[in-house]
Protein backbone atom coordinates (compact mmCIF):
# COMPACT_ATOMS: atom_id res chain seq x y z
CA UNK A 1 5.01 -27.13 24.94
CA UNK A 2 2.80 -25.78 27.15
CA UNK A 3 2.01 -22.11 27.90
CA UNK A 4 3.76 -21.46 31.13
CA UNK A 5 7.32 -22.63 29.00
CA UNK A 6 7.05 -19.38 27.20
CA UNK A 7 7.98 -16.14 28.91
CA UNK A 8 5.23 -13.44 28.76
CA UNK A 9 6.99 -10.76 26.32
CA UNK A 10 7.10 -13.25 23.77
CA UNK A 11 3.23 -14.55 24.08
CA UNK A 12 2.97 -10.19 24.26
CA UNK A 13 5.02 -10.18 21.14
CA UNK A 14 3.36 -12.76 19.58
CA UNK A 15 -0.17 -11.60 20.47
CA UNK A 16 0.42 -8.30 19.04
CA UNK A 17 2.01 -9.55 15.63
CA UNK A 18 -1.41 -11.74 15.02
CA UNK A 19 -3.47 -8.24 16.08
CA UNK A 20 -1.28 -6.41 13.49
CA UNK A 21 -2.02 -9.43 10.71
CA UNK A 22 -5.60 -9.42 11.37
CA UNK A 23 -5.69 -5.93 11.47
CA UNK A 24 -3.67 -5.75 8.12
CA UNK A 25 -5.90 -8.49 6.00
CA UNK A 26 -9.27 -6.89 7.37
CA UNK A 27 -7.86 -3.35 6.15
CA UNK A 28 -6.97 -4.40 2.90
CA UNK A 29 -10.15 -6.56 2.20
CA UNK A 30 -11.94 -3.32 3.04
CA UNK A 31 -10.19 -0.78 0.67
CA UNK A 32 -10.75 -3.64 -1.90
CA UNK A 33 -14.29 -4.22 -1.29
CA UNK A 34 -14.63 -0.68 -1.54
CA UNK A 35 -13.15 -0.08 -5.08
CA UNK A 36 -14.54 -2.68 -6.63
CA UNK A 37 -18.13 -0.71 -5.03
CA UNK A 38 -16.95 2.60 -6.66
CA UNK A 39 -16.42 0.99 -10.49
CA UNK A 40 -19.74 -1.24 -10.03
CA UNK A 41 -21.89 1.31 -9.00
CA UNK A 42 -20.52 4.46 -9.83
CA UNK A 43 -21.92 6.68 -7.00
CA UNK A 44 -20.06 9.84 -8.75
CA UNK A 45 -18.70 10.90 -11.57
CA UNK A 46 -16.19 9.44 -13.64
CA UNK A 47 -12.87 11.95 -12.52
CA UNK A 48 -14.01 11.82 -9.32
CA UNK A 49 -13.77 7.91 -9.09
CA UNK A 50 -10.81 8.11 -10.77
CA UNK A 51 -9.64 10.29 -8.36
CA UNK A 52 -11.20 8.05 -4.98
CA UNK A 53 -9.67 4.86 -6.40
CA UNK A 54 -6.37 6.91 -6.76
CA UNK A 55 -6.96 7.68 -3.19
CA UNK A 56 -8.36 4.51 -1.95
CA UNK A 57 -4.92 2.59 -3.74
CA UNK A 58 -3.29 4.82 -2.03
CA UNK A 59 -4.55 4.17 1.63
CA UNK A 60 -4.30 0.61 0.43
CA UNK A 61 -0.17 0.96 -0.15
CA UNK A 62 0.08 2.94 3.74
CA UNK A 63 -1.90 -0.11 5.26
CA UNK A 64 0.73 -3.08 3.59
CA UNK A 65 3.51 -0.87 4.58
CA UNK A 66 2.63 -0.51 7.90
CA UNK A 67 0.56 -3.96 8.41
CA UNK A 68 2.66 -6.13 6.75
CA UNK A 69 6.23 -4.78 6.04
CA UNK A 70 5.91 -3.10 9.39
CA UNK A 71 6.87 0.36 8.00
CA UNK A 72 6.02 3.19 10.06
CA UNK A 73 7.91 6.43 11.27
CA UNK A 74 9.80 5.48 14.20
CA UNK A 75 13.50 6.46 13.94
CA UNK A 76 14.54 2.62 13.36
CA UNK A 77 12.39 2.00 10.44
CA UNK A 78 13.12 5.06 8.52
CA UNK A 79 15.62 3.78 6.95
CA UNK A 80 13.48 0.92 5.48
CA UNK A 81 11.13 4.16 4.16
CA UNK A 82 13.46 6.25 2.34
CA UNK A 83 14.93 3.39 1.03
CA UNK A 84 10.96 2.37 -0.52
CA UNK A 85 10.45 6.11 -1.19
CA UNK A 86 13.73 6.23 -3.33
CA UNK A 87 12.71 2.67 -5.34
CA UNK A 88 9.59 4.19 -5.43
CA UNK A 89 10.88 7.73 -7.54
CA UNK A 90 13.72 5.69 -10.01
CA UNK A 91 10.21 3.80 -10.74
CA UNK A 92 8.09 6.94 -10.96
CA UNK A 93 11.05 8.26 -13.36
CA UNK A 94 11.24 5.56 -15.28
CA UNK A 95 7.36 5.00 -16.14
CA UNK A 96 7.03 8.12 -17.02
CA UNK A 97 9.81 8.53 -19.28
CA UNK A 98 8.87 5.72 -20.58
CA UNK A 99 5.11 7.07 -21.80
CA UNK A 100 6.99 10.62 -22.80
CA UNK A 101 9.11 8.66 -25.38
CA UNK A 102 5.94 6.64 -26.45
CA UNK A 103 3.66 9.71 -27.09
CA UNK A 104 6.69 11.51 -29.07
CA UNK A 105 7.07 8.28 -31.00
CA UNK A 106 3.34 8.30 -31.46
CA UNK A 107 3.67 12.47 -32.39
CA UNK A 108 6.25 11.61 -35.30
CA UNK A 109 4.39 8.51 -36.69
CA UNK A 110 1.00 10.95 -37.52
């Protein structure tokens, strides 16, 4: 097939989408790269990377959302959002009543 068989919004299309993968992989190779750097040499102290890798995994989450599940805030994908938001709270609830249960069960054993 040769280049002048395919019309010029698709090789657009298809352009872009590679942009947006390349984009996506170099991001998240990054944001790893860069925690692994904040546990190996521990430039601060130990809350404060806690609280950068919390950060960091969280950057890491926006950029496969919008890289790779093409997520973002325009009216037609907002849908797609609240429906990760809500998965993402009946998970939240559940983890954490989850480790509730376990420390009263670990209250009552001592």
């Amino acid at each position: 097939m040769d280049r002048g068989d395919i019309p010029r919004s698709e090789r657009d299309g298809a352009r872009r989408e590679l942009r947006d993968l390349v984009l996506g992989l170099s991001s998240a190779a990054i944001l790893t790269a860069l925690s692994f750097a904040v546990v190996i040499f521990k430039p601060v102290g130990h809350g404060w990377m806690l609280g950068g890798l919390g950060l960091l995994a969280i950057v890491q989450i926006a950029a496969q959302f919008r890289f790779f599940l093409h997520i973002d805030l325009r009216k037609s994908h907002r849908d797609d959002l609240q429906l990760i938001l809500f998965t993402a709270l009946v998970v939240s609830l559940m983890v954490a009543g989850s480790i509730c249960i376990l420390f009263d069960q670990h209250a009552r054993m001592m």
